[in-house]
Protein backbone atom coordinates (compact mmCIF):
# COMPACT_ATOMS: atom_id res chain seq x y z
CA UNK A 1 0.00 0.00 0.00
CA UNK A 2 2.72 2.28 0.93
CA UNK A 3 4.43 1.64 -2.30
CA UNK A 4 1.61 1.92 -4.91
CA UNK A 5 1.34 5.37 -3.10
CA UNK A 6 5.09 6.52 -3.72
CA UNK A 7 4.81 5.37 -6.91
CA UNK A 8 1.63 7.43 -7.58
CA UNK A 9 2.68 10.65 -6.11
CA UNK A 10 6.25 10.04 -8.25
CA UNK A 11 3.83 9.46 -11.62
CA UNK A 12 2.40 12.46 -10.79
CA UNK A 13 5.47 14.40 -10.50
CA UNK A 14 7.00 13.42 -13.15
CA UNK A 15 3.78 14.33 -15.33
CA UNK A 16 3.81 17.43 -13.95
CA UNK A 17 7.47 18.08 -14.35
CA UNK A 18 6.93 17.44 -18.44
CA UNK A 19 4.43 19.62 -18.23
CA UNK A 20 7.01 22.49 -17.46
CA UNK A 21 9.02 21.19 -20.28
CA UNK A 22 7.13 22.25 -23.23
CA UNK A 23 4.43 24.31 -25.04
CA UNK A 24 2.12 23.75 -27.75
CA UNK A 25 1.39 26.22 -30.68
CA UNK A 26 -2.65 26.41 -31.99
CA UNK A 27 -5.33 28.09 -32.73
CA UNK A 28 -6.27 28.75 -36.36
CA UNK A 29 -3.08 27.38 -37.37
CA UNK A 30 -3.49 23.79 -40.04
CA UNK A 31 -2.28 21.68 -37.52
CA UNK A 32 -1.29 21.99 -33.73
CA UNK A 33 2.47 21.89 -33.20
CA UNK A 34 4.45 20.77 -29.73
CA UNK A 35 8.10 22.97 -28.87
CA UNK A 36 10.01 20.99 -26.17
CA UNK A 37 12.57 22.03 -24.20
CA UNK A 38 15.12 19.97 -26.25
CA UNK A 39 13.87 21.22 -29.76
CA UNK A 40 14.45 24.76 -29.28
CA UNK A 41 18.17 23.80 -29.03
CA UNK A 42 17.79 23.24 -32.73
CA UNK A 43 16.66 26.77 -33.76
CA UNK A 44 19.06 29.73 -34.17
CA UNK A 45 19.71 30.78 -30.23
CA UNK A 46 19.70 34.26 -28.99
CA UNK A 47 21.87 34.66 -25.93
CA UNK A 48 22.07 37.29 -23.44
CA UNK A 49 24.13 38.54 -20.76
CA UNK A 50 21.67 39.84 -18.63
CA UNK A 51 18.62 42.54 -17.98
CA UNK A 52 16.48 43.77 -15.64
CA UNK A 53 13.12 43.14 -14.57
CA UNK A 54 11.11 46.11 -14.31
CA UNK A 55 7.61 46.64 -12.77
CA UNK A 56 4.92 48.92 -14.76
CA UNK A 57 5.83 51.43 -12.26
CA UNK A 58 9.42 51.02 -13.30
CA UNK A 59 10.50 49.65 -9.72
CA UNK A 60 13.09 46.98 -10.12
CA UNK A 61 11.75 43.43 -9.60
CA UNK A 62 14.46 41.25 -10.47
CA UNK A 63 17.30 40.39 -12.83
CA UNK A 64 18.01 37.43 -15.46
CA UNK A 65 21.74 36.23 -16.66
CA UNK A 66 22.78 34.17 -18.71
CA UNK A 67 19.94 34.15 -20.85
CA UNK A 68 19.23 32.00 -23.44
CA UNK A 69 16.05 32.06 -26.08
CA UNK A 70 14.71 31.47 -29.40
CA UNK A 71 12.65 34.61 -31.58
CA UNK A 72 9.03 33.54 -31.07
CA UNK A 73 8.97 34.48 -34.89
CA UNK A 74 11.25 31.96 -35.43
CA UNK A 75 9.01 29.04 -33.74
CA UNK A 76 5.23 30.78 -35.31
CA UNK A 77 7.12 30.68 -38.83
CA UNK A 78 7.01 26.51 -38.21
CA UNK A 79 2.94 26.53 -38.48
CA UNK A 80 0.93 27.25 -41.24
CA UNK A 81 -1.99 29.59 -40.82
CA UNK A 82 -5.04 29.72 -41.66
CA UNK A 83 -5.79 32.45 -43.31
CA UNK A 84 -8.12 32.86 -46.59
CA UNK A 85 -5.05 35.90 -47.48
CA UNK A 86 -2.08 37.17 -46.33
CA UNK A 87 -3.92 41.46 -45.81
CA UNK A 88 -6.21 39.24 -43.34
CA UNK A 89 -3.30 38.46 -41.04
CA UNK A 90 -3.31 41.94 -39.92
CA UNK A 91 -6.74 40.86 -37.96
CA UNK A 92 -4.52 38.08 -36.24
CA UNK A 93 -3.10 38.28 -32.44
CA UNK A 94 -1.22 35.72 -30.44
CA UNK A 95 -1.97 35.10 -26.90
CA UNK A 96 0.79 33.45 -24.71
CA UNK A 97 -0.42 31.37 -21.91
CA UNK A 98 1.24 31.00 -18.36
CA UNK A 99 0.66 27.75 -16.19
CA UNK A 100 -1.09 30.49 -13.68
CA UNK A 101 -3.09 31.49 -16.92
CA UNK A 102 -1.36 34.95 -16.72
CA UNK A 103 -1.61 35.86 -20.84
CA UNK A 104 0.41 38.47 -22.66
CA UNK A 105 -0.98 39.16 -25.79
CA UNK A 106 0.86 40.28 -29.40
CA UNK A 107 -0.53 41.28 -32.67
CA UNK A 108 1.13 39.40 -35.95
CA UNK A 109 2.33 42.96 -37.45
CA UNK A 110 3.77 43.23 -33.90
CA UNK A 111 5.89 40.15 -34.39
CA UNK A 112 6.09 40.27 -37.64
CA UNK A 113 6.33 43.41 -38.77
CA UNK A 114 7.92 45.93 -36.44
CA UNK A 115 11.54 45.82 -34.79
CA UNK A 116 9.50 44.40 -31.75
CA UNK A 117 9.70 40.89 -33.33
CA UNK A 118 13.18 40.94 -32.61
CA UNK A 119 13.22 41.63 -29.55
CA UNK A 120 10.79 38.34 -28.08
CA UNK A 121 12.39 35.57 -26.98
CA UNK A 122 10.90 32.39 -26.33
CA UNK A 123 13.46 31.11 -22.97
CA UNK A 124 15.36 28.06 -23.15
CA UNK A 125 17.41 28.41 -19.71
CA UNK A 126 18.18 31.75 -17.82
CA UNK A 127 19.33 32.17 -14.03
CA UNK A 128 17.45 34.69 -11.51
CA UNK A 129 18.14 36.36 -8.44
CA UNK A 130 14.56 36.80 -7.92
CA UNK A 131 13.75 35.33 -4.38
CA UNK A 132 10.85 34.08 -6.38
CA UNK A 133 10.55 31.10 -7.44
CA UNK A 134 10.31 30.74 -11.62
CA UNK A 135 7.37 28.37 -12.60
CA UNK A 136 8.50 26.65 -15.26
CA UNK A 137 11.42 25.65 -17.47
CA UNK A 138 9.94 27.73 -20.65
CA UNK A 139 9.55 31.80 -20.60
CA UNK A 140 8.80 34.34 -23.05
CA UNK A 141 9.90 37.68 -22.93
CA UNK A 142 10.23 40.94 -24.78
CA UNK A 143 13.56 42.22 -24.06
CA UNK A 144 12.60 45.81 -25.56
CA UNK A 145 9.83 46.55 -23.50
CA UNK A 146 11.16 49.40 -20.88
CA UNK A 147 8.08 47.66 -18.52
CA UNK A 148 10.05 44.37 -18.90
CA UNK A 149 8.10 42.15 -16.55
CA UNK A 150 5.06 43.30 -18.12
CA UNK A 151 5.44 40.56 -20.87
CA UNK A 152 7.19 37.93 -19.06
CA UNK A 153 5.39 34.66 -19.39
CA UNK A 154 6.98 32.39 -16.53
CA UNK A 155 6.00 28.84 -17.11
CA UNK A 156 4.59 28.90 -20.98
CA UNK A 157 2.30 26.36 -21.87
CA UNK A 158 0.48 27.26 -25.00
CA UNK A 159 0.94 30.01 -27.57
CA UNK A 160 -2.57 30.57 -29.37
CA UNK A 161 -3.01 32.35 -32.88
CA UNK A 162 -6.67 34.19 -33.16
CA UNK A 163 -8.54 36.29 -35.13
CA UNK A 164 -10.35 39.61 -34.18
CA UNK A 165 -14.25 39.00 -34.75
CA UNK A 166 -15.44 41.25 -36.75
């Protein structure tokens, strides 16, 4: 009895712990598309030495080092969406999910269209000083935004690509 309960609590870790190790890409996309941790070692990395955390009232919350990420352009350039023609994907916006359901949301001209794009960075590893603790193995940030913790997705789970309702 003792045992089948170790082992169940362990299963459940360990389910939860993959859980923390990757993210899935949908929405109106062709077909639904899984990023591990270990895949987005094979896209073009973006490293950092560090930057600060900043609150929206510009009070420091924090710093990351040795910071590691892939453009999220790079990774929504993987799917195909659907879209009936390319002027429509101005109506598009991607919402970025948190495993607390915090969501930071972009528009596709914002990613793929303005200097923005090149600035948001999908987190492979970074360290903290934070006396938080980071939920997750995944983040997203935008490393241009002078609110910096504004956008940052700790624990990403799922990336979603919508369309404004008209």
């Amino acid at each position: 009895m003792k045992y089948s309960i170790l082992i169940l609590l362990f299963l459940s870790l360990t389910v939860k712990a993959q859980e923390h190790l990757q993210f899935t890409i949908a929405g109106k996309v062709t077909q639904p598309f899984n990023v591990t941790l270990a895949s987005l070692k094979s896209y073009k990395s973006v490293h950092l030495d560090s930057m600060v955390i900043y609150s929206h009232l510009q009070q420091r919350k924090g710093s990351l080092k040795n910071i590691n990420g892939v453009l999220l352009k790079d990774l929504l350039s993987k799917v195909k969406i659907i879209s009936e023609s390319p002027k429509k994907l101005s109506e598009y916006y991607i919402v970025c999910t948190a495993m607390d359901n915090y969501k930071v949301v972009y528009s596709w001209n914002e990613i793929f269209n303005s200097e923005t794009g090149n600035h948001i960075l999908v987190l492979s590893s970074f360290e903290t000083n934070s006396a938080k603790t980071e939920k997750g193995d995944i983040a997203l940030i935008t490393t241009s935004d002078i609110a910096t913790g504004r956008r940052f997705v700790k624990g990403l789970i799922k990336i979603d690509i919508l369309q404004v309702n008209e």
